[in-house]
C-alpha atoms as a PDB file:
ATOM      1  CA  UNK A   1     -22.873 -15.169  12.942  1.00  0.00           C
ATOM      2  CA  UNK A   2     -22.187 -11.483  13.821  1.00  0.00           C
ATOM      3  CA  UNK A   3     -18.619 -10.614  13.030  1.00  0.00           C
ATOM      4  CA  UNK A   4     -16.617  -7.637  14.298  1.00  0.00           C
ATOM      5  CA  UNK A   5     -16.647  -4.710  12.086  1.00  0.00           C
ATOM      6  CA  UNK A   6     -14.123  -2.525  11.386  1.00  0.00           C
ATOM      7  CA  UNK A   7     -10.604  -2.614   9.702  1.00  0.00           C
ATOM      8  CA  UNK A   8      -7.893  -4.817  11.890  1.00  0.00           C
ATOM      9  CA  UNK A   9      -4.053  -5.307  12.155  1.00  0.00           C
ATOM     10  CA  UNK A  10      -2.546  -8.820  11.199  1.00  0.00           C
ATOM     11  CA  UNK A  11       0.759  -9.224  12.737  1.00  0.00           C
ATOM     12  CA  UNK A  12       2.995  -8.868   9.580  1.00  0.00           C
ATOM     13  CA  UNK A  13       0.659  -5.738   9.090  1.00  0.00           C
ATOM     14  CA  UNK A  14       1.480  -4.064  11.963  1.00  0.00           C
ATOM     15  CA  UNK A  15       5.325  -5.313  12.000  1.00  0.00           C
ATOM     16  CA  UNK A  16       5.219  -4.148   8.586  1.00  0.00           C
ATOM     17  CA  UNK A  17       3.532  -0.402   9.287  1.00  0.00           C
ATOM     18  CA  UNK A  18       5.397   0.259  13.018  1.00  0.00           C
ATOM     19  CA  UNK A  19       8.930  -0.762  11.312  1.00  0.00           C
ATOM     20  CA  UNK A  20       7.653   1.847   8.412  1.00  0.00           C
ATOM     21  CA  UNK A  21       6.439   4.638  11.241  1.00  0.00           C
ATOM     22  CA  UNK A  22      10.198   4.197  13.180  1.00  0.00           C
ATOM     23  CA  UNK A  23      11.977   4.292   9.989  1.00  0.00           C
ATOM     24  CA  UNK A  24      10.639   7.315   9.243  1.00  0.00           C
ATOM     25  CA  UNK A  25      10.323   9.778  12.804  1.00  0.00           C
ATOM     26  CA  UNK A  26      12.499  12.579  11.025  1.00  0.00           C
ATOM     27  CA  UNK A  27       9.822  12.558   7.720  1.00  0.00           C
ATOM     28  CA  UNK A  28       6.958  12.724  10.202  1.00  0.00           C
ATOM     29  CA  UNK A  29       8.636  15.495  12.108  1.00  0.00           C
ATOM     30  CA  UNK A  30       9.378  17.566   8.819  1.00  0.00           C
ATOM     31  CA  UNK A  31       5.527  16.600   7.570  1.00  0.00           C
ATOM     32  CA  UNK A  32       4.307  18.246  10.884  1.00  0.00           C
ATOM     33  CA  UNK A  33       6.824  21.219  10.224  1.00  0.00           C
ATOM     34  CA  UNK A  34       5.093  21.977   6.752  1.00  0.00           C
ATOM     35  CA  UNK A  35       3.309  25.200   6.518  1.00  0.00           C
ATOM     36  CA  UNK A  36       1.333  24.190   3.506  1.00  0.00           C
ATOM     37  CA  UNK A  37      -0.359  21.825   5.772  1.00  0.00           C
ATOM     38  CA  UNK A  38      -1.961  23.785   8.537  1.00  0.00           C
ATOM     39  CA  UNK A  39      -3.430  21.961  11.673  1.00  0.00           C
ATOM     40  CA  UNK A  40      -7.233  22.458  10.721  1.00  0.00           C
ATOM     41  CA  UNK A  41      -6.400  21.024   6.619  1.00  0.00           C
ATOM     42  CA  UNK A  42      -4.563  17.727   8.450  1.00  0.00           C
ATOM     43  CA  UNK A  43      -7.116  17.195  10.727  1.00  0.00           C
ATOM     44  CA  UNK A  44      -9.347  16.745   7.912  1.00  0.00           C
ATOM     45  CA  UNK A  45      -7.550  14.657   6.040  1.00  0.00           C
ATOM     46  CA  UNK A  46      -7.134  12.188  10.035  1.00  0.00           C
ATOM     47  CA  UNK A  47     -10.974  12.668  10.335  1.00  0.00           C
ATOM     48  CA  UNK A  48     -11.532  11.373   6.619  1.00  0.00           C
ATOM     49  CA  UNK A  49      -9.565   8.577   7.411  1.00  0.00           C
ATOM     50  CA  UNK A  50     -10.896   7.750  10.116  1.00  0.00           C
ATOM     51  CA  UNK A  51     -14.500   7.689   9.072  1.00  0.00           C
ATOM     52  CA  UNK A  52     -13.484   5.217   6.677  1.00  0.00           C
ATOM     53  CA  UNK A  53     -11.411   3.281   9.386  1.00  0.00           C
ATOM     54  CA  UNK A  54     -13.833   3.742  12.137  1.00  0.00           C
ATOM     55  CA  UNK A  55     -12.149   4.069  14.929  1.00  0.00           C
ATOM     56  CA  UNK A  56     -14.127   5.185  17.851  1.00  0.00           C
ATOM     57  CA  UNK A  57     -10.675   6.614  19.775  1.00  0.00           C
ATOM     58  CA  UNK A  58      -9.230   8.458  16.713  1.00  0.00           C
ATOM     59  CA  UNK A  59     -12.595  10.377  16.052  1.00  0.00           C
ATOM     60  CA  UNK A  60     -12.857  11.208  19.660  1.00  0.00           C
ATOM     61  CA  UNK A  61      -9.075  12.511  19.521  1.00  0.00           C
ATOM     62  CA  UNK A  62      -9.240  13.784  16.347  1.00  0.00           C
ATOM     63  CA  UNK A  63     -12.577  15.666  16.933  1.00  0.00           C
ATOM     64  CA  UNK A  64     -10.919  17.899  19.503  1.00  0.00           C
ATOM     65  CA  UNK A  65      -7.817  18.702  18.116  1.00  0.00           C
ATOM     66  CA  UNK A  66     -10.369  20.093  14.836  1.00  0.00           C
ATOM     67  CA  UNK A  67     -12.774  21.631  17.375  1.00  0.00           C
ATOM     68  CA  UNK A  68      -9.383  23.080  18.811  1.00  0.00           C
ATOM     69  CA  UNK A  69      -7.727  23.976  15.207  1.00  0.00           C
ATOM     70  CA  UNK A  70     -11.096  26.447  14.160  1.00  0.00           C
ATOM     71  CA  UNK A  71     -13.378  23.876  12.880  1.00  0.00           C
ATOM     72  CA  UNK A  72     -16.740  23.646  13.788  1.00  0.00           C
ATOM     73  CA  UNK A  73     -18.766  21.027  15.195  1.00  0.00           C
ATOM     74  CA  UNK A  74     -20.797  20.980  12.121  1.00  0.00           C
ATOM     75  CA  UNK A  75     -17.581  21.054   9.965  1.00  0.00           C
ATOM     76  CA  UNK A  76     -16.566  17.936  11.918  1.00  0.00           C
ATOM     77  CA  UNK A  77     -19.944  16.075  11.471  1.00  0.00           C
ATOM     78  CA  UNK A  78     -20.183  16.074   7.651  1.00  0.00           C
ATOM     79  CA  UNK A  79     -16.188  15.322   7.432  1.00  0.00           C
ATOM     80  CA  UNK A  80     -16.798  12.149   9.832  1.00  0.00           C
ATOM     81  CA  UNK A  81     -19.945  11.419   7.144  1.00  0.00           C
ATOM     82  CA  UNK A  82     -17.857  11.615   4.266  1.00  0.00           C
ATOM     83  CA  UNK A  83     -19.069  15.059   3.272  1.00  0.00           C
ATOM     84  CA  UNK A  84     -16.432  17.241   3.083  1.00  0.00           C
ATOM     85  CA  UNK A  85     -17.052  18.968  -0.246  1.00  0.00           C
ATOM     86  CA  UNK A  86     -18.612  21.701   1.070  1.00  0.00           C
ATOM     87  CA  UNK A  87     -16.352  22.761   3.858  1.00  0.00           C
ATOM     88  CA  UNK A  88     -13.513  22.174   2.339  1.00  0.00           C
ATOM     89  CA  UNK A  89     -11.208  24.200   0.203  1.00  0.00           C
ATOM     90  CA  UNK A  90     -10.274  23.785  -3.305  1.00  0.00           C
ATOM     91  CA  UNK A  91      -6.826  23.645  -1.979  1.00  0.00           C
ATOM     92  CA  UNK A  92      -7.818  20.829   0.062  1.00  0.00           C
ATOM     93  CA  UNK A  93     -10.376  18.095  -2.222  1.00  0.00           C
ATOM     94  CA  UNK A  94      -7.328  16.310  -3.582  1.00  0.00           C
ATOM     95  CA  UNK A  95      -5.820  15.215  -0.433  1.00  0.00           C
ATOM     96  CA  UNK A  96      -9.474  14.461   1.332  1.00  0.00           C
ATOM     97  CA  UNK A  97     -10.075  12.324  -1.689  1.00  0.00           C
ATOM     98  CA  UNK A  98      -6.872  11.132  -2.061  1.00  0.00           C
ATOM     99  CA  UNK A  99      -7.147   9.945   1.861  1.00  0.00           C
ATOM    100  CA  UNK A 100     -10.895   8.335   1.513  1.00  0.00           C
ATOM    101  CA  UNK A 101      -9.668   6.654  -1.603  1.00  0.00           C
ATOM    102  CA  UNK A 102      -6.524   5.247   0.396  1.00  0.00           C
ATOM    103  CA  UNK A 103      -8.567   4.050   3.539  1.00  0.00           C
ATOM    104  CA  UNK A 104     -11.533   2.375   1.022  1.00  0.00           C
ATOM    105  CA  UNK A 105      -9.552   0.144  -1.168  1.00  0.00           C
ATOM    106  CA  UNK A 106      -7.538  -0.624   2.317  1.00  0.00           C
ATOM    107  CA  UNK A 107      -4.007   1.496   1.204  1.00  0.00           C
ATOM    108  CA  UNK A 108      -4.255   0.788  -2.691  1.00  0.00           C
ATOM    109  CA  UNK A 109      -5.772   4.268  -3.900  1.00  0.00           C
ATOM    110  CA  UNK A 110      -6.589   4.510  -7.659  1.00  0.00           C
ATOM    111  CA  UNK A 111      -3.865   5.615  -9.406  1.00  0.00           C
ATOM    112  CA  UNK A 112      -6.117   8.352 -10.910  1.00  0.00           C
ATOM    113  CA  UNK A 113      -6.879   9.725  -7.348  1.00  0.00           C
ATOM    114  CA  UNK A 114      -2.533   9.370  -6.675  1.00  0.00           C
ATOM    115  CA  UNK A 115      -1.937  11.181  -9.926  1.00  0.00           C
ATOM    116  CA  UNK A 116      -4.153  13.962  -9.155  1.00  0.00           C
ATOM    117  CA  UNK A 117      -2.594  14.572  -5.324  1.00  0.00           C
ATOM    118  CA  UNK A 118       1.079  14.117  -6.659  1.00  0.00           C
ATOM    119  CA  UNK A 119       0.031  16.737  -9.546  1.00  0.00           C
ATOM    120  CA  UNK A 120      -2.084  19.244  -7.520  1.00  0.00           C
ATOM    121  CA  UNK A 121       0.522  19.639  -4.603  1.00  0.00           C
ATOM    122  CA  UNK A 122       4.309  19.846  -4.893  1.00  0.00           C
ATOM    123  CA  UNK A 123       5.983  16.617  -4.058  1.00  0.00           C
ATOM    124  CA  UNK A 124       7.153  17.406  -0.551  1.00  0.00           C
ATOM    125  CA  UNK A 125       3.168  18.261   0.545  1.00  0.00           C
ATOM    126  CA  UNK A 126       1.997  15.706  -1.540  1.00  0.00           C
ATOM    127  CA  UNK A 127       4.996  12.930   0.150  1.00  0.00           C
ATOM    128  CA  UNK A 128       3.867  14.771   3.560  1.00  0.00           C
ATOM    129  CA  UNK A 129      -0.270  14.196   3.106  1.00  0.00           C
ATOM    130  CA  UNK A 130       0.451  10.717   2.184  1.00  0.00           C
ATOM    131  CA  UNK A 131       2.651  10.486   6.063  1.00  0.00           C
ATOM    132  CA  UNK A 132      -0.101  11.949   7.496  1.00  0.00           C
ATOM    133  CA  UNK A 133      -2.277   9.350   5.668  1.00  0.00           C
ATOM    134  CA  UNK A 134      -0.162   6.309   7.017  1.00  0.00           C
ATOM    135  CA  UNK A 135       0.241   7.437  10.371  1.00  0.00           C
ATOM    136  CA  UNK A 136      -3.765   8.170  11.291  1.00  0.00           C
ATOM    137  CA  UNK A 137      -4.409   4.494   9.449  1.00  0.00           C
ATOM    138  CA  UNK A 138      -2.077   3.262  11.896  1.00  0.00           C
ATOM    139  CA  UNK A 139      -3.841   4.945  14.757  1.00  0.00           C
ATOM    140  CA  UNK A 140      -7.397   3.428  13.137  1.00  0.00           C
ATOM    141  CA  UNK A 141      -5.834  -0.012  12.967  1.00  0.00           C
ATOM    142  CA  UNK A 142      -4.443  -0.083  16.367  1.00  0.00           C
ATOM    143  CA  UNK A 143      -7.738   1.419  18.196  1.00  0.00           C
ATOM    144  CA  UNK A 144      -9.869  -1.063  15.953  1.00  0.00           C
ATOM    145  CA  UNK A 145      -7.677  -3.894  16.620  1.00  0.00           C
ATOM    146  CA  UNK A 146      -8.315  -3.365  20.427  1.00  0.00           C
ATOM    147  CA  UNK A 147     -11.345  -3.322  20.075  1.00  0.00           C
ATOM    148  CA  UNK A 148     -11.711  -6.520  18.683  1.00  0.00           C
ATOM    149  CA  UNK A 149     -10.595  -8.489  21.425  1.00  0.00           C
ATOM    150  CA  UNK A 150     -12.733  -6.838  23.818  1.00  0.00           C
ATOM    151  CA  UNK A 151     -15.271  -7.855  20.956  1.00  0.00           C
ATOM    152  CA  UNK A 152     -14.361 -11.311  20.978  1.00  0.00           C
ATOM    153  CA  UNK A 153     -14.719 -11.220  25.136  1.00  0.00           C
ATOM    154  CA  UNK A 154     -18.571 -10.512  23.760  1.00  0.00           C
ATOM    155  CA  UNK A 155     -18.494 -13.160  21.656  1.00  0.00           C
ATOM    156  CA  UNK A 156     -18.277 -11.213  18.481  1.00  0.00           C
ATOM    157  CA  UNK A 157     -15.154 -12.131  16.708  1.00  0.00           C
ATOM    158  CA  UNK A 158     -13.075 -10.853  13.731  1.00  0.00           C
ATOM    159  CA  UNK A 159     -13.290 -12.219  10.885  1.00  0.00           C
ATOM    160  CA  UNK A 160      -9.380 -13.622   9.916  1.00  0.00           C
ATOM    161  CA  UNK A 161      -8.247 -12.834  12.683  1.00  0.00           C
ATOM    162  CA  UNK A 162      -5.825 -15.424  15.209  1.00  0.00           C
ATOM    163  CA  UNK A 163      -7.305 -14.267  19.248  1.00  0.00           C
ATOM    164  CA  UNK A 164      -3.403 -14.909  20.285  1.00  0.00           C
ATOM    165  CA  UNK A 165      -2.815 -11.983  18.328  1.00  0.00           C
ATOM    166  CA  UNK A 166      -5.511 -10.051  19.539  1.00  0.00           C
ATOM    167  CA  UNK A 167      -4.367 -11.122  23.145  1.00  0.00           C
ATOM    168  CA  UNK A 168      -0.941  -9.672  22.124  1.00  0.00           C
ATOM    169  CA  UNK A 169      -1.839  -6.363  20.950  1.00  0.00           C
ATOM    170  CA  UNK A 170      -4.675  -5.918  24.021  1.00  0.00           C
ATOM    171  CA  UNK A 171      -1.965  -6.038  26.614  1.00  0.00           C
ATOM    172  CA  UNK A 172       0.332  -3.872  24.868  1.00  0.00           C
ATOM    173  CA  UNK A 173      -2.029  -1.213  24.239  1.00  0.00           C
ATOM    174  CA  UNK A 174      -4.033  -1.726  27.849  1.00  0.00           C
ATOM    175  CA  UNK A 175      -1.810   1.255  29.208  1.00  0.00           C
ATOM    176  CA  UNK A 176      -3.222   3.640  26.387  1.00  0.00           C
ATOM    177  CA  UNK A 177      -6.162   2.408  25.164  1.00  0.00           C
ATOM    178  CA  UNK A 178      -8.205   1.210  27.817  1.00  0.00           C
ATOM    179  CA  UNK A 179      -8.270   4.275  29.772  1.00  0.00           C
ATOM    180  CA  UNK A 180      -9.667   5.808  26.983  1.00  0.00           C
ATOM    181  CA  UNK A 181     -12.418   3.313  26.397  1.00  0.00           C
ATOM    182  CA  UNK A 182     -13.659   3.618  29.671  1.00  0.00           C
ATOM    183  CA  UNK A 183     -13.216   7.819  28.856  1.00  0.00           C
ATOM    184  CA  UNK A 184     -15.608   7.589  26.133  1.00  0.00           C
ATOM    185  CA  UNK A 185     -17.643   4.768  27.796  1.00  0.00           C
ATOM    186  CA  UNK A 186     -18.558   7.427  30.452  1.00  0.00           C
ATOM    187  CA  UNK A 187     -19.267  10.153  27.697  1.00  0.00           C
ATOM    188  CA  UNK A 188     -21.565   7.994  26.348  1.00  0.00           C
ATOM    189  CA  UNK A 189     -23.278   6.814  29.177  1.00  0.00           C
ATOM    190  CA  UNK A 190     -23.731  10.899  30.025  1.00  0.00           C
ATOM    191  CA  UNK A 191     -24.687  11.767  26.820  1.00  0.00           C
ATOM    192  CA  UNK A 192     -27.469   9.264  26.991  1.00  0.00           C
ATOM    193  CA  UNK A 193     -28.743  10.602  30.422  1.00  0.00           C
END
């Protein structure tokens, strides 16, 4: 049986990461604030992320606001293929490793790969890449999450996952999110022609 792919919020998950994202407004604020974080570097580490993640919204999103920050299209491809090495900067390897690390073993990064970011950077970057971290895997899980109810409309259902849940989280992202999949449905269906 075909299964939905892609990472997907539980419901002490998400209670657990949107008490965690309210808690902490006035770090994200201060994150966004820091200089030695410029728009292009964390829209690398969102795109990274998200190519783990694989959510079809956030690399939509996410692509323009890169496109918009300087980065090239091509830039943009290899990040959302997991190579980044050659377009990034030195400055920048530890975090994109340190964020494909985190999305891979599902938010337990190596503590080799934590070492290295918390030793490269100072600790306020290094405490800010890791907010930047948690709030784009939010994004991924909530985008993927919707997605897998309109999956399980299909017939192709997450694996662990309970559909009154999925019902749940579909109606209170409908406002946002389904918009935007009918967006992208029509850039796809243009691209195509």
């Amino acid at each position: 049986m075909e299964h939905f792919k892609g990472k997907i919020y539980t419901f002490r998950q998400y209670r657990e990461d949107l008490v965690f994202l309210i808690k902490n407004i006035p770090r994200f604020i201060r994150a966004f604030r820091n200089d030695t974080i410029p728009r292009s570097f964390a829209e690398k580490i969102m795109l990274v992320v998200t190519a783990v993640n694989g959510c079809r919204y956030c690399s939509w999103f996410h692509a323009k606001q890169a496109l918009s920050s300087g980065m090239t299209e091509h830039e943009i491809r290899e990040i959302l293929d997991l190579q980044f090495h050659a377009n990034a900067s030195d400055h920048e390897i530890p975090a994109l490793l340190y964020a494909q690390n985190y999305a891979e073993t599902d938010r337990k990064p190596d503590r080799e790969v934590s070492d290295r970011l918390f030793d490269y950077y100072d600790a306020r970057t290094a405490e800010d890449i890791t907010l930047y971290i948690r709030a784009i895997f939010f994004g991924n899980l909530t985008g993927n999450t919707f997605d897998a109810f309109l999956s399980r409309i299909r017939g192709i259902k997450a694996e662990n996952s309970a559909v009154a849940f999925e019902l749940f989280f579909f109606l209170l992202n409908f406002p946002i999110l389904f918009p935007l999949s009918l967006l992208l449905k029509n850039k796809s269906g243009a691209a195509q022609s």
